[in-house]
N, C-alpha and C. Protein backbone atom coordinates (compact mmCIF):
# COMPACT_ATOMS: atom_id res chain seq x y z
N UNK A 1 0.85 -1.17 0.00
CA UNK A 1 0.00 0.00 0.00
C UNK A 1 0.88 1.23 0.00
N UNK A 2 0.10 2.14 -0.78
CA UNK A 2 1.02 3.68 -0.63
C UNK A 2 0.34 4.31 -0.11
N UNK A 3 1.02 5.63 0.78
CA UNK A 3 0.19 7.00 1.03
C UNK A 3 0.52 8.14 -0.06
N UNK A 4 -0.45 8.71 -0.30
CA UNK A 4 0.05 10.05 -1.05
C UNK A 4 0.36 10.98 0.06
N UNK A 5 1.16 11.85 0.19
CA UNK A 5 1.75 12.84 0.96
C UNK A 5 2.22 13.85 0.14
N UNK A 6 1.31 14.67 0.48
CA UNK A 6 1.12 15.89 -0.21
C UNK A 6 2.26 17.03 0.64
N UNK A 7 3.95 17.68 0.44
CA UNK A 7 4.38 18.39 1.02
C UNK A 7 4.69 19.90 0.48
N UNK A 8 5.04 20.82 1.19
CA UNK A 8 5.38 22.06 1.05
C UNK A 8 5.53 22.93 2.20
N UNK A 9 6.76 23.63 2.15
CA UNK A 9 7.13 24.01 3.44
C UNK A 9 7.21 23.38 4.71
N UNK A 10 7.87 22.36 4.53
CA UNK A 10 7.82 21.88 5.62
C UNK A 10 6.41 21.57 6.66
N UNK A 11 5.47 21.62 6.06
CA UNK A 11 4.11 20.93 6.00
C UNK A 11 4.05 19.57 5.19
N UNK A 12 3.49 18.75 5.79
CA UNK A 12 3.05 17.78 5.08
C UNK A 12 1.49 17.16 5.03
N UNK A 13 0.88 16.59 4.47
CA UNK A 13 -0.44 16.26 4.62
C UNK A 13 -0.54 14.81 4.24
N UNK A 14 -0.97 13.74 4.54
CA UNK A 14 -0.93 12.13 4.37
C UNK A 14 -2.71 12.32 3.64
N UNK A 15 -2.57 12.21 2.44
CA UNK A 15 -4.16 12.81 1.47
C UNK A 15 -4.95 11.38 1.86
N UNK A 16 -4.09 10.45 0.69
CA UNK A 16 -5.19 9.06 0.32
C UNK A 16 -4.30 8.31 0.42
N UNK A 17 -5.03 6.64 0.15
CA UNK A 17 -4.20 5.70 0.51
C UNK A 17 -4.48 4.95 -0.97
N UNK A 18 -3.48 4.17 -1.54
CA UNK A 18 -3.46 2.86 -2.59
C UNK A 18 -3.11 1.84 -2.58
N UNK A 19 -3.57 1.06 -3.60
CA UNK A 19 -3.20 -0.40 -3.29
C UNK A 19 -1.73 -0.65 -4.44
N UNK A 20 -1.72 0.32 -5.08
CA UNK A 20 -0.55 0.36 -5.50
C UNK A 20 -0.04 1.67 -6.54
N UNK A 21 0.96 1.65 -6.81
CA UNK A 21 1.26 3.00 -7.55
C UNK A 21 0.72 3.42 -8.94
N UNK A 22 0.32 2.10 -9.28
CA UNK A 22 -0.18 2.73 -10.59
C UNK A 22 -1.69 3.48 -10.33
N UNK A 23 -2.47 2.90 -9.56
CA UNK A 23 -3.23 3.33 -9.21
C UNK A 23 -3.33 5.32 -8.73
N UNK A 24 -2.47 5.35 -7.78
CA UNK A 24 -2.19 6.08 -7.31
C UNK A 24 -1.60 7.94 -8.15
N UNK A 25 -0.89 7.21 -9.13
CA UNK A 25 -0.48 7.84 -10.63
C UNK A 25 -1.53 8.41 -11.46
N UNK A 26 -2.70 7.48 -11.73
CA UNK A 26 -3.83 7.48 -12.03
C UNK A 26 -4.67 8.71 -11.41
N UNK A 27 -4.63 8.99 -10.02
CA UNK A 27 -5.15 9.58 -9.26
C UNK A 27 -4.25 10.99 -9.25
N UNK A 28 -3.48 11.17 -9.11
CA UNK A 28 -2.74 12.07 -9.14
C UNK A 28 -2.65 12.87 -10.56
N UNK A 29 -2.83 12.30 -11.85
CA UNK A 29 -2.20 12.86 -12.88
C UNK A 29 -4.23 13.71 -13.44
N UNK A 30 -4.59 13.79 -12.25
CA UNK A 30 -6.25 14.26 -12.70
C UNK A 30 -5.80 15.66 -11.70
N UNK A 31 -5.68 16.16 -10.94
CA UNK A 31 -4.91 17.23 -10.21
C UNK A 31 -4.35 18.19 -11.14
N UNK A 32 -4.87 19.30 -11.58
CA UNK A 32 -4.54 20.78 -12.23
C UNK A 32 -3.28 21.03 -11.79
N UNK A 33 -2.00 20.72 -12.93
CA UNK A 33 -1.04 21.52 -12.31
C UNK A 33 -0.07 20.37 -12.50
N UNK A 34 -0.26 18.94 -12.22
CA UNK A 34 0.53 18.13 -11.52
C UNK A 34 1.75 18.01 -12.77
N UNK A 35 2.77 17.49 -12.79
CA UNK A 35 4.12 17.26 -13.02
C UNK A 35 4.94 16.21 -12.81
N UNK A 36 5.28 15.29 -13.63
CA UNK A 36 6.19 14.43 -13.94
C UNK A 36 7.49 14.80 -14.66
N UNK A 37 8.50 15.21 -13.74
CA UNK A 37 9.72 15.01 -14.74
C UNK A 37 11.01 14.08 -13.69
N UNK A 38 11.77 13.87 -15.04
CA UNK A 38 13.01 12.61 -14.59
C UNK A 38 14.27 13.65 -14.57
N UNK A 39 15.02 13.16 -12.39
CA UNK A 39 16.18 14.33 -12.74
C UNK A 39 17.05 13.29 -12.39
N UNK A 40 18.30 13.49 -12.68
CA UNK A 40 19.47 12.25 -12.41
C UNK A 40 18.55 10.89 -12.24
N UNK A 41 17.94 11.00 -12.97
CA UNK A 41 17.47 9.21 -13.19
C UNK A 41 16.22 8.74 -12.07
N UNK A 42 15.97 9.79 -11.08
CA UNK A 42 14.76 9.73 -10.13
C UNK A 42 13.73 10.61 -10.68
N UNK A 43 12.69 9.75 -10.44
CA UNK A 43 11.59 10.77 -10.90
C UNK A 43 10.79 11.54 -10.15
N UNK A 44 10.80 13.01 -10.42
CA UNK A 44 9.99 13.89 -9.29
C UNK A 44 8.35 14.38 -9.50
N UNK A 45 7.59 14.21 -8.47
CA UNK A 45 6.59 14.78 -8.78
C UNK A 45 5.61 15.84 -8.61
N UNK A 46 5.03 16.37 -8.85
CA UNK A 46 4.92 17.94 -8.15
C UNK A 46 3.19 18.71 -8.65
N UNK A 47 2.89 19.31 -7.89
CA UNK A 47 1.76 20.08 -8.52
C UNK A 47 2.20 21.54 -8.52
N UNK A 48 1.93 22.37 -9.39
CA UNK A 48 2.00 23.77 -8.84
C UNK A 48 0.63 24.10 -8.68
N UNK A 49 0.50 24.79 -7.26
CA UNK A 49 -1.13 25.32 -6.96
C UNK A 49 -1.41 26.51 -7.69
N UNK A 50 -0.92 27.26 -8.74
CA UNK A 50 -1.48 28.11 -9.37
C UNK A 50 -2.60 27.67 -10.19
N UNK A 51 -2.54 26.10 -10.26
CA UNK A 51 -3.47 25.39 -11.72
C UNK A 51 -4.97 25.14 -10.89
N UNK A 52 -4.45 25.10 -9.35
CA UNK A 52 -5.75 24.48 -8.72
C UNK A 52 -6.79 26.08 -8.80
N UNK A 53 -8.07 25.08 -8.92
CA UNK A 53 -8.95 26.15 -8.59
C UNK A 53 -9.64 26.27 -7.14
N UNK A 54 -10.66 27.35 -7.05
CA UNK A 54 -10.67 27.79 -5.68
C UNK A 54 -11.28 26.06 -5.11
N UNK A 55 -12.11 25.40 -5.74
CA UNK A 55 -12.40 24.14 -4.90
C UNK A 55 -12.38 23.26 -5.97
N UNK A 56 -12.21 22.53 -5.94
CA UNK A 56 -12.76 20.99 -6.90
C UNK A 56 -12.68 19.69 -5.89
N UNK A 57 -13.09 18.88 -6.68
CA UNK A 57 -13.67 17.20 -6.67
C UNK A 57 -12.92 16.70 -7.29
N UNK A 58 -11.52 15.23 -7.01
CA UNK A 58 -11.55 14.27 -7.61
C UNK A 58 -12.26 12.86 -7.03
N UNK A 59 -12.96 12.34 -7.91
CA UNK A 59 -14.04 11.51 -7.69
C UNK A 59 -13.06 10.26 -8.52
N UNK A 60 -12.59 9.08 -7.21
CA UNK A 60 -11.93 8.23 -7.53
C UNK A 60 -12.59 6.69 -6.90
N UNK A 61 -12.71 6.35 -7.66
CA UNK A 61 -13.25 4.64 -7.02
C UNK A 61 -14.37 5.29 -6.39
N UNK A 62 -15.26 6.10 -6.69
CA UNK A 62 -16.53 6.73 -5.70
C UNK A 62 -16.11 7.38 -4.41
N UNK A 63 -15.18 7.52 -4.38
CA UNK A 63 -14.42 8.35 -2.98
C UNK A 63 -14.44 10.01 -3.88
N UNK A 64 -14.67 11.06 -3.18
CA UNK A 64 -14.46 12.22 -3.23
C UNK A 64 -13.41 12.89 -2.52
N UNK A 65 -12.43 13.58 -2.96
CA UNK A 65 -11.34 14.50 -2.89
C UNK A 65 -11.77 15.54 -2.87
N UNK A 66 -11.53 16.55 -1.74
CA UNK A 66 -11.27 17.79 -2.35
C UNK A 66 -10.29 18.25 -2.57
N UNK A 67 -9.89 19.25 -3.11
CA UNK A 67 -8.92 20.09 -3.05
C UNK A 67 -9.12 21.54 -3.55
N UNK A 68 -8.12 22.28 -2.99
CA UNK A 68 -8.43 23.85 -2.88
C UNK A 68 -7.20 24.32 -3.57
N UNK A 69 -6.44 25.35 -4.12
CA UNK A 69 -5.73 26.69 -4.20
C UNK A 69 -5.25 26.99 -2.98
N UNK A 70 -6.66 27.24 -2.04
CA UNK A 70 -6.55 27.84 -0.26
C UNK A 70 -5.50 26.96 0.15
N UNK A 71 -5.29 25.82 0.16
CA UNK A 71 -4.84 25.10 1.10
C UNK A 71 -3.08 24.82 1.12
N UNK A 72 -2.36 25.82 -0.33
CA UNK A 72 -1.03 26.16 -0.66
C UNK A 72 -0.75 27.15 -0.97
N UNK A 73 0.29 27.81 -0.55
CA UNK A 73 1.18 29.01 -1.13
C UNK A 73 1.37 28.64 -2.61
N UNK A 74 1.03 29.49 -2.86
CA UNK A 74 0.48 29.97 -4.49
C UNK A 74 2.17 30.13 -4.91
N UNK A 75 3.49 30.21 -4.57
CA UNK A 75 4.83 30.15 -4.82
C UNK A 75 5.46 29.21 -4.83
N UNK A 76 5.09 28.49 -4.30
CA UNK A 76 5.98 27.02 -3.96
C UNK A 76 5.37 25.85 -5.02
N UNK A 77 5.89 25.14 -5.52
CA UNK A 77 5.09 23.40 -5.45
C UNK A 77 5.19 22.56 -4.57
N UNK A 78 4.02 22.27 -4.89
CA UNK A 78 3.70 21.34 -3.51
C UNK A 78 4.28 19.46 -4.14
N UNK A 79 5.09 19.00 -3.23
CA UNK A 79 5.89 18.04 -3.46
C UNK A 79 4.91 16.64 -3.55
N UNK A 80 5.08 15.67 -4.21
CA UNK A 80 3.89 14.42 -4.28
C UNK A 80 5.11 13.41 -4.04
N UNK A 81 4.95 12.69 -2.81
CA UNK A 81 6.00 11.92 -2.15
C UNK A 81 5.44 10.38 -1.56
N UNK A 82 5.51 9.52 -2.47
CA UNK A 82 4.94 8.12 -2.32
C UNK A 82 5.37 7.34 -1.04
N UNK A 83 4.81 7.19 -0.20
CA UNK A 83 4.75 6.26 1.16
C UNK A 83 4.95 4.99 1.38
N UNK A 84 5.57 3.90 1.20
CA UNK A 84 4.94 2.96 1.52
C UNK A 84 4.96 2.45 2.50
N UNK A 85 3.32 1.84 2.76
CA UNK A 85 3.03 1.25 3.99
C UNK A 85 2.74 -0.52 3.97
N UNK A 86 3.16 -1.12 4.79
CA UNK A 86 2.43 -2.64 4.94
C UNK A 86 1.04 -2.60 5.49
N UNK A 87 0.07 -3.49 5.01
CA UNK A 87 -1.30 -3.52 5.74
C UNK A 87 -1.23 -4.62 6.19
N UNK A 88 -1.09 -4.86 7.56
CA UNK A 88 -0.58 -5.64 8.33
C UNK A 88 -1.85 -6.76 8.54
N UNK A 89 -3.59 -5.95 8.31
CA UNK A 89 -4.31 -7.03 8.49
C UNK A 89 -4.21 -8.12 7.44
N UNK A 90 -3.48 -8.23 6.48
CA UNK A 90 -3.46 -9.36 5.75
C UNK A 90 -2.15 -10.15 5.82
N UNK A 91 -2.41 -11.32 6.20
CA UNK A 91 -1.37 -12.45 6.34
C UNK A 91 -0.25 -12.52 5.88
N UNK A 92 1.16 -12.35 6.06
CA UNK A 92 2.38 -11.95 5.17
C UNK A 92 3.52 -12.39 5.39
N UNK A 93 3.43 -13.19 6.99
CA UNK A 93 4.46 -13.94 7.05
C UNK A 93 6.27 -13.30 6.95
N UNK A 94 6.08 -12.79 6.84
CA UNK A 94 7.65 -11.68 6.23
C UNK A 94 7.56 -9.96 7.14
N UNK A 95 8.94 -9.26 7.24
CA UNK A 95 8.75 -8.44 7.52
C UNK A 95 8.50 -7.45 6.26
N UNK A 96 7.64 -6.32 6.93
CA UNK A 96 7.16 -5.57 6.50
C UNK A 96 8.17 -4.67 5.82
N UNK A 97 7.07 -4.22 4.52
CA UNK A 97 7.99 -3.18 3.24
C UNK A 97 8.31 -1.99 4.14
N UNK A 98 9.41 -1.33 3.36
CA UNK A 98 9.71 0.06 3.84
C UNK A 98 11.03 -0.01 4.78
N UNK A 99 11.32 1.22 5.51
CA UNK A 99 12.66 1.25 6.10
C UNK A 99 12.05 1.82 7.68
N UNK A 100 13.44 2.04 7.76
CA UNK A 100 13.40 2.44 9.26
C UNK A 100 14.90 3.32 9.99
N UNK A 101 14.11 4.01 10.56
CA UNK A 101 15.06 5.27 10.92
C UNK A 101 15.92 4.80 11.71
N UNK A 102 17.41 4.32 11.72
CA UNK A 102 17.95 3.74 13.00
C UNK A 102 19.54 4.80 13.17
N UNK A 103 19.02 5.73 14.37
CA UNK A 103 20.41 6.54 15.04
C UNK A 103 19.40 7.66 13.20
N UNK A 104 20.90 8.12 12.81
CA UNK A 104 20.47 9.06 11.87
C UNK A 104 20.73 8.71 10.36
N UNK A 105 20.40 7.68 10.30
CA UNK A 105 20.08 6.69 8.78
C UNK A 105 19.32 6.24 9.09
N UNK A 106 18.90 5.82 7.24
CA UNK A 106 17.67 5.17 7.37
C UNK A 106 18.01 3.69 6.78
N UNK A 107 17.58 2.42 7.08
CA UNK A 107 17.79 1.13 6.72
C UNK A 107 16.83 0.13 6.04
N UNK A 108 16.89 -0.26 5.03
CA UNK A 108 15.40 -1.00 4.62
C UNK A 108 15.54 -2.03 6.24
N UNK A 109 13.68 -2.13 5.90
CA UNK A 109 13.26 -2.89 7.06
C UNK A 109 13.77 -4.20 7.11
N UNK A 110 14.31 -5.15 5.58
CA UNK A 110 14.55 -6.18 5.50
C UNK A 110 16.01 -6.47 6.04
N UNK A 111 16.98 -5.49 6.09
CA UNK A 111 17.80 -5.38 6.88
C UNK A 111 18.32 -5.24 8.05
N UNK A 112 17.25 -4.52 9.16
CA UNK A 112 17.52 -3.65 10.12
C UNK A 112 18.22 -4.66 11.26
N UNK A 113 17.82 -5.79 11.11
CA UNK A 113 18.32 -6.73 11.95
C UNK A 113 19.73 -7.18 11.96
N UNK A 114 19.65 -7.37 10.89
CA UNK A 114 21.23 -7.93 10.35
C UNK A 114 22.18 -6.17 10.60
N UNK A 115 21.81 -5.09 10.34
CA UNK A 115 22.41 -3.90 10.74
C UNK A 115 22.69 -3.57 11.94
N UNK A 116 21.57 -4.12 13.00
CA UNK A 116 22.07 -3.35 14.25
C UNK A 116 23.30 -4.37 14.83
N UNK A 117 22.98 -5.67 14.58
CA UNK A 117 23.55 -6.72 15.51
C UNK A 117 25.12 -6.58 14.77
N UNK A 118 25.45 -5.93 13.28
CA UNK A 118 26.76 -5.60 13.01
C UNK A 118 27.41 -4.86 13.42
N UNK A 119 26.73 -3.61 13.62
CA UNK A 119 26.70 -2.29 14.05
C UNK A 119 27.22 -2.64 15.62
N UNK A 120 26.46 -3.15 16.71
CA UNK A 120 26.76 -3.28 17.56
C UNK A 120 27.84 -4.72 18.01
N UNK A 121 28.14 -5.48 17.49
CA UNK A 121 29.44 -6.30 17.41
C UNK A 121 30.76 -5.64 16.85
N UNK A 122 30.63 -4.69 15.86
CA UNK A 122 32.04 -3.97 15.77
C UNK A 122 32.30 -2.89 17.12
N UNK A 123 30.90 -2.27 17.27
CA UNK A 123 31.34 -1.49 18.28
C UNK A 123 32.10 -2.09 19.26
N UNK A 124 31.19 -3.50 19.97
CA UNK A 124 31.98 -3.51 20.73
C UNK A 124 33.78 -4.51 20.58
N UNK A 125 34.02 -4.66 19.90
CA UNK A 125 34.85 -5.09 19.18
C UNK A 125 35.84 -3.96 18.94
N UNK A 126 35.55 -2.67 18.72
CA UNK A 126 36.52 -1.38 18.62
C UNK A 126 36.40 -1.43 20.33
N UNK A 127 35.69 -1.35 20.98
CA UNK A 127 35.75 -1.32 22.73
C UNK A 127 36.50 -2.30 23.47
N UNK A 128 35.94 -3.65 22.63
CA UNK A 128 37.23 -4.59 23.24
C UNK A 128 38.82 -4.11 23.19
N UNK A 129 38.93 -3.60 21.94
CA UNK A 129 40.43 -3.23 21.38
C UNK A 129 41.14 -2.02 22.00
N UNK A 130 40.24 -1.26 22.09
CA UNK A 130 40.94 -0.15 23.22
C UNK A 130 40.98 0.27 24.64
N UNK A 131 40.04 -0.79 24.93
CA UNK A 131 40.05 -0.56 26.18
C UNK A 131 41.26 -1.72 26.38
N UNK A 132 41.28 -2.68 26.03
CA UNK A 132 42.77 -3.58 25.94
C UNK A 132 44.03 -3.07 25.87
N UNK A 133 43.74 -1.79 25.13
CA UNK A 133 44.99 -0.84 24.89
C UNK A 133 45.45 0.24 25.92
N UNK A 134 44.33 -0.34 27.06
CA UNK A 134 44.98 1.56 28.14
C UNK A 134 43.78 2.70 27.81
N UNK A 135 43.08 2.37 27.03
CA UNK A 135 41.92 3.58 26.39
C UNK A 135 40.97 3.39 27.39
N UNK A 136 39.54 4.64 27.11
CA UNK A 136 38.44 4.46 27.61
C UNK A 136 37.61 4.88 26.96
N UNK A 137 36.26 4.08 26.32
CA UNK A 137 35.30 4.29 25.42
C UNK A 137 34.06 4.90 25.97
N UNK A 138 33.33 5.28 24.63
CA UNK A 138 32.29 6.29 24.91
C UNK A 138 31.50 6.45 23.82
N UNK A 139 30.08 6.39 24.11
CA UNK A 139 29.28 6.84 22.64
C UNK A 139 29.00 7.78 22.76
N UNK A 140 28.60 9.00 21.94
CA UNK A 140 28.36 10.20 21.81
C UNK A 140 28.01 10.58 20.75
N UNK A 141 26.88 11.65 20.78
CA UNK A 141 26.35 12.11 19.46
C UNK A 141 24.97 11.44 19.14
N UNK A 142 24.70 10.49 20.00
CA UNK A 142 23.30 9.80 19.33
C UNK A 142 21.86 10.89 19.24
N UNK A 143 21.60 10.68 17.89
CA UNK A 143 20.54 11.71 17.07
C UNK A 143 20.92 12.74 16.90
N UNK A 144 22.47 12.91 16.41
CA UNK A 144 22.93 14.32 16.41
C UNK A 144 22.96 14.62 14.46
N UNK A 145 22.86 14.95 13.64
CA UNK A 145 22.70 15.21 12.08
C UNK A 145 23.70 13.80 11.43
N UNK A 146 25.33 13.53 12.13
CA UNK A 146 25.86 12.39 11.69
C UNK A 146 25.78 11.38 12.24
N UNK A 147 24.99 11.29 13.16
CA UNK A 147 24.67 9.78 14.08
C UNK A 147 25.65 10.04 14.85
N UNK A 148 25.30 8.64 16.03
CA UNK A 148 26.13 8.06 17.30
C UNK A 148 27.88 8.02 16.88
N UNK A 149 28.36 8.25 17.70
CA UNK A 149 29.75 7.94 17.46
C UNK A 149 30.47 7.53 18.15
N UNK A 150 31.75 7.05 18.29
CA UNK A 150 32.56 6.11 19.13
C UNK A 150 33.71 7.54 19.23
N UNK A 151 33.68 7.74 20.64
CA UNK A 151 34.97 8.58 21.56
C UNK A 151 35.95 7.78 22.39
N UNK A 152 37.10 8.17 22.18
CA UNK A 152 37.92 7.17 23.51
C UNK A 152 38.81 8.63 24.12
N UNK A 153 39.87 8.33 25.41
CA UNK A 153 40.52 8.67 25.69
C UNK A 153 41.97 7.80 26.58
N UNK A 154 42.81 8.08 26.63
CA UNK A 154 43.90 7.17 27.34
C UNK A 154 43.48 7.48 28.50
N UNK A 155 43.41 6.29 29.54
CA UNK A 155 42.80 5.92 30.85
C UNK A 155 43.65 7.30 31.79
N UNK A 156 42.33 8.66 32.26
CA UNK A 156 43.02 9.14 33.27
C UNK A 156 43.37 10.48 32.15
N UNK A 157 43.41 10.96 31.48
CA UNK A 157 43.75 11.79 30.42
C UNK A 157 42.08 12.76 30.44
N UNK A 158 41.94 13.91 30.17
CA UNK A 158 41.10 14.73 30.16
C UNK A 158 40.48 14.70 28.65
N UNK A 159 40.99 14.60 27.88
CA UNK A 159 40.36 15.40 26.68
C UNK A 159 39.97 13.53 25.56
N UNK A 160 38.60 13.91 25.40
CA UNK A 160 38.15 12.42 24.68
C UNK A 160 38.52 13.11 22.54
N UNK A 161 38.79 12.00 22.37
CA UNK A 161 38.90 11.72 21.20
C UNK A 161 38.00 11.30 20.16
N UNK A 162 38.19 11.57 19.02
CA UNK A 162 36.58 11.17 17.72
C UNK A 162 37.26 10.08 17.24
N UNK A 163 36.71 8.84 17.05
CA UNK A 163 37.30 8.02 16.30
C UNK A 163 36.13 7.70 15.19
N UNK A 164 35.14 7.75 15.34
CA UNK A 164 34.29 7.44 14.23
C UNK A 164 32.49 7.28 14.60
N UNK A 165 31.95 7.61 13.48
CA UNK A 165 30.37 7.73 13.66
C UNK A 165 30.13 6.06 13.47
N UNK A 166 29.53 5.38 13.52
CA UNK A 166 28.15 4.01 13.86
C UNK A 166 27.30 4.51 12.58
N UNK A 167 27.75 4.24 11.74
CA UNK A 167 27.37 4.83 10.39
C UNK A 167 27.22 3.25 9.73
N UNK A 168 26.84 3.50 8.42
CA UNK A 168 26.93 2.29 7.14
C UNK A 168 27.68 2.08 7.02
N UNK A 169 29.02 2.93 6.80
CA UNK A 169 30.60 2.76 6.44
C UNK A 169 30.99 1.67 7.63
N UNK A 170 30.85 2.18 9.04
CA UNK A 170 31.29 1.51 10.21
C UNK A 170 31.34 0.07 10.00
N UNK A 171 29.76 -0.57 9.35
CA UNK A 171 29.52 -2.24 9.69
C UNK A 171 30.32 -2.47 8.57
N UNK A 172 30.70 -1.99 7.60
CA UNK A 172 31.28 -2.49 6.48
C UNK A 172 32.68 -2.46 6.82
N UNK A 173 33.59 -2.07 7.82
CA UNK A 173 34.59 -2.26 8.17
C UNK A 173 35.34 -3.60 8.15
N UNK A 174 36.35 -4.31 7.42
CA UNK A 174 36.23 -5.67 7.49
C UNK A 174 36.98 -6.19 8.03
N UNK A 175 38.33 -5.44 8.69
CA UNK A 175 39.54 -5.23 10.07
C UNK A 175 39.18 -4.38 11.11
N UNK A 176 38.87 -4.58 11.86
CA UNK A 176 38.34 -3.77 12.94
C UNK A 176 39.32 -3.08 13.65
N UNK A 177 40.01 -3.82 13.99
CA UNK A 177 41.50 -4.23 14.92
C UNK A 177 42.50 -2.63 13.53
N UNK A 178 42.65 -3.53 12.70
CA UNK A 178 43.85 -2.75 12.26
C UNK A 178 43.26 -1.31 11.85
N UNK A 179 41.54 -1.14 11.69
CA UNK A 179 41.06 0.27 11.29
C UNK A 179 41.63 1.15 12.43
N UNK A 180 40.90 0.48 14.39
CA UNK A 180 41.15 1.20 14.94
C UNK A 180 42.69 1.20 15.53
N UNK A 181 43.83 0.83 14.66
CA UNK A 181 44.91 1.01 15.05
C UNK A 181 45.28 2.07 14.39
N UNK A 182 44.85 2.32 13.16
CA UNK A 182 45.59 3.32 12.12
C UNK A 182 44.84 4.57 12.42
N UNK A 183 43.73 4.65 12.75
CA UNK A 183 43.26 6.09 13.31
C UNK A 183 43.55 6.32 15.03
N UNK A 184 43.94 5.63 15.49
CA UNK A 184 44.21 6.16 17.11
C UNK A 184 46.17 6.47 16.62
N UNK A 185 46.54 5.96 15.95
CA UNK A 185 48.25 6.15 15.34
C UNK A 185 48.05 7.19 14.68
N UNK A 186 47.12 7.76 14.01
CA UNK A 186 47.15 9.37 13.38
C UNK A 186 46.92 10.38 13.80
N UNK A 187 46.46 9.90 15.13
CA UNK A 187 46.12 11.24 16.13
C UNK A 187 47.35 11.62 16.78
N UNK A 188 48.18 10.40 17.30
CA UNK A 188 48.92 10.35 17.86
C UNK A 188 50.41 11.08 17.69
C-alpha cells in the first residue's frame, strides 16, 4: 500500500491511501497543475497550486477529494512523495515493506536486523580493542545530524577523542582491529 503525501514548506499532509502506484499515478495525474519530470534518473513529482482552482472534486473509485488553491502558497510546489506502507491485516508472514530510521540513517526494514547486531558487534569489538589498549570508550552524538559515534581517551587523560560515527561505512569495516589502530596512530 502507498500513502500520497502531499508536502510544502515543511508541512506535510498524508491525502489518500493505494493499493498500488499505478493506481495512485492514475489519481494524481487528474490534479490541475501536476508534473512528472526525470532528474538524475529519479523521478519527481509535483503540482504547482497556481493550476488548482478555488475548490474541486476528484471523484476516484466513488471516494471524493477535495482540493483547494486555499490550502497552498500559491509560490511554492507542492511536493507528491509516495509512502509505503504494509497492511498488516493481511497475512504476510515476512517483515514488512519500507525502512526504518535507526540513530540518523535510514535502513530497509529487510535489513535492520542484520544492521544493528553488526553495528553493535564492531562497536563492541573497537571497545574490546581499546580498552585492551589503556583507552576508555564512549558513545556520543546519538541523534545528532551524523549519528552516534565512538569517543575514547587514554585511561586518566582529560580530553576524549573522535574516532568514528556508527554509520553504514562503520559495519562495512572488514579489520576492525587494524582500522582502529591506524586512526588512534594518526592522532597520535
Amino acid at each position: 500500500m502507498l500513502i500520497l503525501e502531499l508536502y510544502q514548506n515543511h508541512y506535510s499532509k498524508d491525502l489518500v491511501v493505494f493499493d498500488s502506484l499505478e493506481e495512485g499515478k492514475a489519481f494524481v495525474a487528474q490534479i490541475p497543475g501536476y508534473t512528472l519530470e526525470k532528474e538524475d534518473g529519479f523521478e519527481v513529482e509535483y503540482v504547482n497550486p497556481k493550476h488548482l482552482p478555488d475548490y474541486m472534486e476528484i471523484i476516484f473509485n466513488g471516494n471524493i477529494v477535495p482540493l483547494s488553491r486555499f490550502s497552498f502558497d500559491s509560490e511554492e510546489n507542492v511536493d507528491i512523495i509516495w509512502k509505503e506502507i504494509s497492511n498488516i491485516s493481511v497475512k504476510n508472514d515476512q517483515v514488512i515493506e519500507g525502512y526504518s530510521k535507526i540513530d540518523a540513517y535510514v535502513v530497509n526494514n529487510d535489513e535492520v536486523k542484520a544492521y544493528i547486531e553488526a553495528r553493535e558487534t564492531k562497536y563492541h569489538q573497537v571497545k574490546d580493542f581499546l580498552e585492551g589498549s589503556g583507552y576508555e570508550v564512549d558513545r556520543s552524538f546519538f541523534g545528532s545530524e551524523d549519528g552516534e559515534a565512538i569517543v575514547y581517551r587514554k585511561k586518566g587523560a582529560e580530553d576524549w577523542h573522535f574516532l568514528c560515527h556508527l554509520d553504514p561505512s562503520f559495519v562495512e569495516i572488514k579489520d576492525v582491529d587494524k582500522f582502529v589502530k591506524e586512526a588512534v596512530d594518526a592522532i597520535q
